[in-house]
Protein backbone atom coordinates (compact mmCIF):
# COMPACT_ATOMS: atom_id res chain seq x y z
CA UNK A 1 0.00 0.00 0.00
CA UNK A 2 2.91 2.05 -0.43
CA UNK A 3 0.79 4.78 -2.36
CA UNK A 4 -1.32 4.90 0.53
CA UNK A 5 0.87 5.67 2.29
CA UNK A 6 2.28 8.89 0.13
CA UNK A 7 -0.42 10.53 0.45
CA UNK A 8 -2.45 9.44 3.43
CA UNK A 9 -5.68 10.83 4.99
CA UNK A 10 -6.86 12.28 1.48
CA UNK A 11 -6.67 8.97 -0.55
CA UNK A 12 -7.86 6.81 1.70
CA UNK A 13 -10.91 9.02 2.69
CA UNK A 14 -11.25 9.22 -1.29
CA UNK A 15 -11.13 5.32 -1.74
CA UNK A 16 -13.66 4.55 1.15
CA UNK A 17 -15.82 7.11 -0.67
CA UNK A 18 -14.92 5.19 -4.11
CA UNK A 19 -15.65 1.55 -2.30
CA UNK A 20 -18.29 2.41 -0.42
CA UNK A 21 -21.16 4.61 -2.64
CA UNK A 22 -19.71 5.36 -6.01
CA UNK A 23 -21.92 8.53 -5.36
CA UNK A 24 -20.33 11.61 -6.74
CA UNK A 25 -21.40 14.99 -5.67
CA UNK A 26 -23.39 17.16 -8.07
CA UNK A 27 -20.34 19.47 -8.54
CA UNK A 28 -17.93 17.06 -9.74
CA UNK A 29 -16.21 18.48 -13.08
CA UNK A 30 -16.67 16.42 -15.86
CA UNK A 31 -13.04 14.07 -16.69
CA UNK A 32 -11.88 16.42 -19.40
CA UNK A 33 -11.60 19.30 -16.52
CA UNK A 34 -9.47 17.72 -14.49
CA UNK A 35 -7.71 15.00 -16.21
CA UNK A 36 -7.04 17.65 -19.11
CA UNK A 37 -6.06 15.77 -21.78
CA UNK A 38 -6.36 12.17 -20.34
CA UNK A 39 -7.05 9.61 -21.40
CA UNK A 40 -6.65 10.65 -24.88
CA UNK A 41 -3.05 11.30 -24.25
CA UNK A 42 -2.65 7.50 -24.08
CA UNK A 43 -3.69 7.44 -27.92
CA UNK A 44 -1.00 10.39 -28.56
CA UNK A 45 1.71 8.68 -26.88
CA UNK A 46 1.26 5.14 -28.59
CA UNK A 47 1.03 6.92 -32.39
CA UNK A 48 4.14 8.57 -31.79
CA UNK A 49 5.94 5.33 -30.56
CA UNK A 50 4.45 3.55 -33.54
CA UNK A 51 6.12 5.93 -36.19
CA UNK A 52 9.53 6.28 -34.28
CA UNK A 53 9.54 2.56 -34.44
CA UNK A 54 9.07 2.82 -38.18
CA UNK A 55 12.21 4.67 -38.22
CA UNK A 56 14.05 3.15 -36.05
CA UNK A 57 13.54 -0.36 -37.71
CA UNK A 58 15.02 1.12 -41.01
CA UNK A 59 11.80 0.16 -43.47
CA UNK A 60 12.17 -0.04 -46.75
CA UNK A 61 9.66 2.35 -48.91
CA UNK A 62 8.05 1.04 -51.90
CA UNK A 63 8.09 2.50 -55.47
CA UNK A 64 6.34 5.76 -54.16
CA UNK A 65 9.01 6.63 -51.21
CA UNK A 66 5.92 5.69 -48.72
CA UNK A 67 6.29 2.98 -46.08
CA UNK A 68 3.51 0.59 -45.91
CA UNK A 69 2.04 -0.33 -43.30
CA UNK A 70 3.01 -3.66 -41.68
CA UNK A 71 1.35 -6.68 -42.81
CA UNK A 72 2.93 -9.12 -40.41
CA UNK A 73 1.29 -11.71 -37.86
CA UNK A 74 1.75 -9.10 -34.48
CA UNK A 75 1.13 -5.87 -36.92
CA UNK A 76 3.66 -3.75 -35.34
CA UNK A 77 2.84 -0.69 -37.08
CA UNK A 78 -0.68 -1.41 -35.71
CA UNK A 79 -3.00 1.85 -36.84
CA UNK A 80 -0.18 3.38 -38.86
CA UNK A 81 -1.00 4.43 -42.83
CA UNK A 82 1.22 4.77 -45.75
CA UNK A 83 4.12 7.13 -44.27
CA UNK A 84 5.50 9.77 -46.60
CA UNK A 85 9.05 9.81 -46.59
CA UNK A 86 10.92 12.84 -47.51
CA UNK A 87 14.31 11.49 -48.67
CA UNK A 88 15.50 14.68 -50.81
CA UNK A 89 15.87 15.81 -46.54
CA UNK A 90 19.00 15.39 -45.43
CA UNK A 91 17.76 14.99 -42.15
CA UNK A 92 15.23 12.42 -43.19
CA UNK A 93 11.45 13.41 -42.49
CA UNK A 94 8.86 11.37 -41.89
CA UNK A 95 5.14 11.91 -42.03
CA UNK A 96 1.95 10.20 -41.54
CA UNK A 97 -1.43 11.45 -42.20
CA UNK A 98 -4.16 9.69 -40.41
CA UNK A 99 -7.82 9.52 -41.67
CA UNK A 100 -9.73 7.29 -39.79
CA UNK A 101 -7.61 4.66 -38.98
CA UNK A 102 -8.83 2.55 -35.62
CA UNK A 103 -6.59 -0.08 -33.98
CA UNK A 104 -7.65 -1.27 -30.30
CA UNK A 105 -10.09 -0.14 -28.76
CA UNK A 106 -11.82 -0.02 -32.03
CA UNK A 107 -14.13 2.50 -30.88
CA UNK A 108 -11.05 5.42 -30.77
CA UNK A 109 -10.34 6.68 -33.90
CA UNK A 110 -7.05 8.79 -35.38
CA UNK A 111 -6.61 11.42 -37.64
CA UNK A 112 -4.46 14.26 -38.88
CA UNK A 113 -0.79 14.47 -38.86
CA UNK A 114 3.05 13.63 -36.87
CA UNK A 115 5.89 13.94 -38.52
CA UNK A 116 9.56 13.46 -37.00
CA UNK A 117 12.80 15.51 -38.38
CA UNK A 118 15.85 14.46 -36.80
CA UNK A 119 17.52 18.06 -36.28
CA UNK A 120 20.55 17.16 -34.27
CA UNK A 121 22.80 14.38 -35.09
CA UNK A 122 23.90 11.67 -37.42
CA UNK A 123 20.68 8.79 -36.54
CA UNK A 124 18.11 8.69 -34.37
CA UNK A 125 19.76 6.24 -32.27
CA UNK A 126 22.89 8.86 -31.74
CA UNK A 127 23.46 9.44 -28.11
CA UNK A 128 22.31 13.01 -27.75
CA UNK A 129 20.44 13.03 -31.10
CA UNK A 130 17.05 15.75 -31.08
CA UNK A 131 14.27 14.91 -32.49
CA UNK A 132 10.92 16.96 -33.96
CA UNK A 133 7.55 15.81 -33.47
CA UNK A 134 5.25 17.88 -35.45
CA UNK A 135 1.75 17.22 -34.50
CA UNK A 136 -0.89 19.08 -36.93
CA UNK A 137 -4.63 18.76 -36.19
CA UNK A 138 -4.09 15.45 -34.65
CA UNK A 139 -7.07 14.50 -32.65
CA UNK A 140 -8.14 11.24 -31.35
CA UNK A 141 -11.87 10.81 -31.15
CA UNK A 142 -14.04 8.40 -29.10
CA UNK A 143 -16.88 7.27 -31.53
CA UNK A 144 -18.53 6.28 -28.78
CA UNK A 145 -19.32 9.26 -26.92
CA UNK A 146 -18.84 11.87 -29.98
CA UNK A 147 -15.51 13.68 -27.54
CA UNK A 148 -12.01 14.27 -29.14
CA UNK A 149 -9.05 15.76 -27.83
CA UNK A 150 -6.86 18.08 -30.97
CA UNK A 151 -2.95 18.36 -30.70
CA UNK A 152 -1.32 21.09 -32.54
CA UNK A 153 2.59 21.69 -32.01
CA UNK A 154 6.10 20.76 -31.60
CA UNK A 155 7.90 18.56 -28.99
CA UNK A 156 11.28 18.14 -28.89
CA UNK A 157 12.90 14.68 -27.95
CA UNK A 158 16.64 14.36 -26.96
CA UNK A 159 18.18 10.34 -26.74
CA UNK A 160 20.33 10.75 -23.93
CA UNK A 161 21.33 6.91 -23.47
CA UNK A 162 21.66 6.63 -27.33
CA UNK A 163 20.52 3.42 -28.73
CA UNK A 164 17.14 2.12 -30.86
CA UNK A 165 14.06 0.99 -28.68
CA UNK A 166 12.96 -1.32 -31.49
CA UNK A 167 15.99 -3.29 -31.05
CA UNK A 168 15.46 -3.24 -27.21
CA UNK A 169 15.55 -6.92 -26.07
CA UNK A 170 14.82 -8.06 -22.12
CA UNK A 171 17.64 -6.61 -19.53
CA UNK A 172 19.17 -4.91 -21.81
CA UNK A 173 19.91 -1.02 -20.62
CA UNK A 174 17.08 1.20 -21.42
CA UNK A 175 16.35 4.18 -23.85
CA UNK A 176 16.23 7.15 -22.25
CA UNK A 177 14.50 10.19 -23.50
CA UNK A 178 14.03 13.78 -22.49
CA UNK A 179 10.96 15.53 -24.12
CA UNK A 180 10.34 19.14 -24.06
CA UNK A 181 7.71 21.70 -25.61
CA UNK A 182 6.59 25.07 -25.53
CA UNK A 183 3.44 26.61 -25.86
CA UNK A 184 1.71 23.32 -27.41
CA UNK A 185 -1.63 23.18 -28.10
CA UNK A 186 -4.02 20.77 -27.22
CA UNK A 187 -8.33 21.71 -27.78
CA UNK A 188 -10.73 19.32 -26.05
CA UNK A 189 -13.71 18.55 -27.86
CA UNK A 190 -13.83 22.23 -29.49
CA UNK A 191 -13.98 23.65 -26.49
CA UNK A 192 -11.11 26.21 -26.44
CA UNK A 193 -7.27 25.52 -25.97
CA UNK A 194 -4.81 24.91 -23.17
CA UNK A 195 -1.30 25.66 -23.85
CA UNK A 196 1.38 23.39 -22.55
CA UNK A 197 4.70 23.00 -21.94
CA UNK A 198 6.94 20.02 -21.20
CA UNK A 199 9.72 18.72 -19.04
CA UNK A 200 9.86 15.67 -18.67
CA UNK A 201 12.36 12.51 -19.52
CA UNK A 202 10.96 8.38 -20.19
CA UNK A 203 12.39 5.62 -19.71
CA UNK A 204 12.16 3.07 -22.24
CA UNK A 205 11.83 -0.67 -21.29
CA UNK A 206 11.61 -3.87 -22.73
CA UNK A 207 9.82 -6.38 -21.05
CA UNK A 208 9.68 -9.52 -22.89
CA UNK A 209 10.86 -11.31 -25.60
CA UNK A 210 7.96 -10.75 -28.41
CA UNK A 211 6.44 -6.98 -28.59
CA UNK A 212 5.95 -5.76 -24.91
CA UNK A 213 7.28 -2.73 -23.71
CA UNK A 214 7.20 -0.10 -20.74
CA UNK A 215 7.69 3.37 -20.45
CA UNK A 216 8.41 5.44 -17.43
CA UNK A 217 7.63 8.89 -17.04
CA UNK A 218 9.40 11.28 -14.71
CA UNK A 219 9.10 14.77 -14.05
CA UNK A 220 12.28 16.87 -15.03
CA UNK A 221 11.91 20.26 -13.78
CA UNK A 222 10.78 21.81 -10.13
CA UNK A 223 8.80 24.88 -10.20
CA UNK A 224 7.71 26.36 -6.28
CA UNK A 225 9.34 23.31 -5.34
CA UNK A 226 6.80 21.03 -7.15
CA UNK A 227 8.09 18.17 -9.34
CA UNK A 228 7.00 19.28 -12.50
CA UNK A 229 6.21 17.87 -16.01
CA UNK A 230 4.18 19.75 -17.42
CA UNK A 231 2.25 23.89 -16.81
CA UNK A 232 1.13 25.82 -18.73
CA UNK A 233 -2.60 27.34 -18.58
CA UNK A 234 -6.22 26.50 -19.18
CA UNK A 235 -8.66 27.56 -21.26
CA UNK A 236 -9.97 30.04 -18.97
CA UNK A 237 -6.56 31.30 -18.22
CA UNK A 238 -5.79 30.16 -14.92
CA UNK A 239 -2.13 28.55 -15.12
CA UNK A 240 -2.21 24.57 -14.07
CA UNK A 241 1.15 22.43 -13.32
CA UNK A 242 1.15 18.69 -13.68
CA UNK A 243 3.06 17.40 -10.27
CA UNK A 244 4.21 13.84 -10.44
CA UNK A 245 4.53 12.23 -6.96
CA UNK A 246 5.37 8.81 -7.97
CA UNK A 247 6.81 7.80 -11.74
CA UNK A 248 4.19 7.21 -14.09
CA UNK A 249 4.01 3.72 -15.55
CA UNK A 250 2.68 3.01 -19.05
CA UNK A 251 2.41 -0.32 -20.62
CA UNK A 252 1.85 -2.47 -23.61
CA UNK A 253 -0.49 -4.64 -23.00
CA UNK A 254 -1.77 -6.79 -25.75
CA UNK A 255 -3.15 -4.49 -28.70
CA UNK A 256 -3.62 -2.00 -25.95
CA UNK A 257 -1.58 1.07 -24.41
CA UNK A 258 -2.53 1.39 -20.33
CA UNK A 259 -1.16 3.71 -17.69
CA UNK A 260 -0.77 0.91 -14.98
CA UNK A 261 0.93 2.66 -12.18
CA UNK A 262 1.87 6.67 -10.54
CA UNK A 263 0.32 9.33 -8.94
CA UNK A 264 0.28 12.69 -10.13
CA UNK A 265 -1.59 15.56 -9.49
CA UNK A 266 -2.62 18.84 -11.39
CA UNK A 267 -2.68 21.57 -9.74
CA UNK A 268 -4.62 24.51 -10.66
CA UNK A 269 -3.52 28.33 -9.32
CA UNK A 270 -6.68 30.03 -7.71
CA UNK A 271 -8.49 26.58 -8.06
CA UNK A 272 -7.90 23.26 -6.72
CA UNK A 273 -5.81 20.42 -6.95
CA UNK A 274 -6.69 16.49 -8.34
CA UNK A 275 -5.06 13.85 -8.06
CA UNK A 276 -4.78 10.71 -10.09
CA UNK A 277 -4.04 7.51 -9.07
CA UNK A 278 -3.04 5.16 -11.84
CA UNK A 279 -3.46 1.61 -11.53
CA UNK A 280 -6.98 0.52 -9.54
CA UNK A 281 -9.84 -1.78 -9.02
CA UNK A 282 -13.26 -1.08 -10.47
CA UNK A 283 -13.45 -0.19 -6.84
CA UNK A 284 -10.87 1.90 -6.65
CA UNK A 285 -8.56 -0.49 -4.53
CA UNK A 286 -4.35 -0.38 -5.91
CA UNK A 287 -4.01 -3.10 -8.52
CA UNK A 288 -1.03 -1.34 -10.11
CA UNK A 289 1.98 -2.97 -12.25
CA UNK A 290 -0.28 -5.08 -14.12
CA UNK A 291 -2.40 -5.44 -17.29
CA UNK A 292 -5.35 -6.17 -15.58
CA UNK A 293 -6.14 -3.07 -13.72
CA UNK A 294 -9.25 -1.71 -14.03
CA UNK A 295 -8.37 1.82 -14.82
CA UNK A 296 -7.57 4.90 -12.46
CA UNK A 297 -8.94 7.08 -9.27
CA UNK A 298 -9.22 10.55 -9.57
CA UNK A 299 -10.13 12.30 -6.42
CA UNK A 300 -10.21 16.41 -5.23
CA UNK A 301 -11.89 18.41 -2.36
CA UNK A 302 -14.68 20.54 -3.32
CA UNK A 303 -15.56 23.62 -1.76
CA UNK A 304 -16.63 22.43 1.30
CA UNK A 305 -14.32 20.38 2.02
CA UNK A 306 -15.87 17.29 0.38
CA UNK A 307 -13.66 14.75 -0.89
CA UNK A 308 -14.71 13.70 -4.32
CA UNK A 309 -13.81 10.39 -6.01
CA UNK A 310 -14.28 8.23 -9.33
CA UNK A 311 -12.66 5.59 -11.09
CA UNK A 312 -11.94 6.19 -15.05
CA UNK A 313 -11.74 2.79 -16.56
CA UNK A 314 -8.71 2.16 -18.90
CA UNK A 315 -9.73 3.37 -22.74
């Protein structure tokens, strides 16, 4: 119970509330207010894995200079389109345009645009090597509810252990990344944007033999003394930080992309703060470090004091 015990009195009174009722006070914000981009982000994360590990395994084009997409038994590229390669780059660009495309859950769908430009040295496996990911009008839409999160912007990704994360195989050392941005854009659901900015650095493991993999996010900057990985402000101005109090965790599993373990919180200046606890029962009990967690608690205090807790079941 060792997240329990990191933050005591308020997430145990919100998991008795959780276990107990499931009730949630009439003034709970909806997800999208105080899990900002979550879990959509989930969706973001996995399609940018997918085309660095297009690049990194060094795929032939076809006649066209586009990459097709993978038509083996496990479907590594799972989701990904033809990619437009740019080879008249010296720095090698690469480009995918999404329309459509569904992978698991079916019900989430992808469109619009990444594209990586290595911008600082020789490969993207180069110790030290920067990489651009251009996201434009990327959104990832639930069909099932209608709601779709928009990315527009640039983040920057350093390889600081050197190395290809394709190539990964079990116990070797890991990958490790540091990702920054500035003044990104992400727009839920039309609704007006929050900017964001980034400091943060992943760790990337493999852990198995066939396609499995985990990545471990940490927080790389300390504003107010807060660990830090991401502020910037909301759409009604107020500025927010992302605090993470315990590494977040997020896992292959199967076809699927989970957040399985971590607690962060987001706190918002002249509001309040949430937390997020990933890795639960339906209950809201810690099952974390495992596939077959239910999803994750989100808890605050309302105005009077109230604490007020629900479980968001993995995507």
């Amino acid at each position: 119970m060792k997240r329990i015990t990191l933050l005591p009195q308020m997430l145990i009174t919100a998991i008795f509330l959780v276990a107990t009722s499931c009730n949630i006070l009439d003034d709970e914000p909806k997800a999208e207010e105080y899990e900002s981009t979550s879990p959509y982000d989930v969706f973001a994360q996995q399609s940018q894995q997918e085309l660095f590990d297009i690049w990194e395994k060094d795929t032939e084009p076809n006649s066209s200079g586009r990459i097709e997409e993978s038509s083996s038994e496990d479907d590594e590229f799972c989701d990904i389109p033809l990619v437009q390669v740019n080879w008249n780059n010296t720095r090698t660009v690469l480009t995918v345009n999404f329309s459509n495309f569904r992978c698991e859950p079916p019900e989430i769908v992808r469109n619009g645009g990444i594209s990586l430009t290595l911008v600082s040295g020789e490969s993207v496996e180069a110790k030290n090597s920067v990489v651009k990911v251009t996201y434009t009008n990327f959104t990832v839409t639930d069909t099932n509810t209608g709601k779709y999160v928009e990315y527009n912007g640039e983040r920057f990704i350093t390889n600081l252990s050197g190395g290809k994360f394709k190539y990964l195989k079990k116990n070797d050392p890991p990958v490790v990344h540091k990702v920054r941005s500035y003044n990104f854009k992400i727009n839920y659901n039309g609704t007006g944007e929050i900017t964001e900015n980034t400091a943060r650095y992943k760790v990337l493991d493999k852990i198995n033999h066939f396609a499995g993999y985990q990545m471990t996010i940490y927080p790389d900057t300390v504003i107010n003394g807060m660990n830090v990985a991401d502020w910037g402000t909301l759409k009604n101005g107020k500025p927010y930080y992302h605090i993470i109090h315990e590494p977040i965790v997020y896992q292959s599993c199967a076809r699927h992309c989970r957040y399985i373990n971590g607690v962060r919180s987001k706190k918002v200046v002249g509001g309040r703060e949430t937390f997020t606890v990933f890795g639960v029962t339906a209950q809201g009990e810690e099952f974390f470090n495992t596939c077959l967690s239910y999803g994750r608690l989100v808890y605050y205090f309302n105005s009077k004091g109230d604490s007020i807790a629900t479980v968001i079941k993995h995507p």
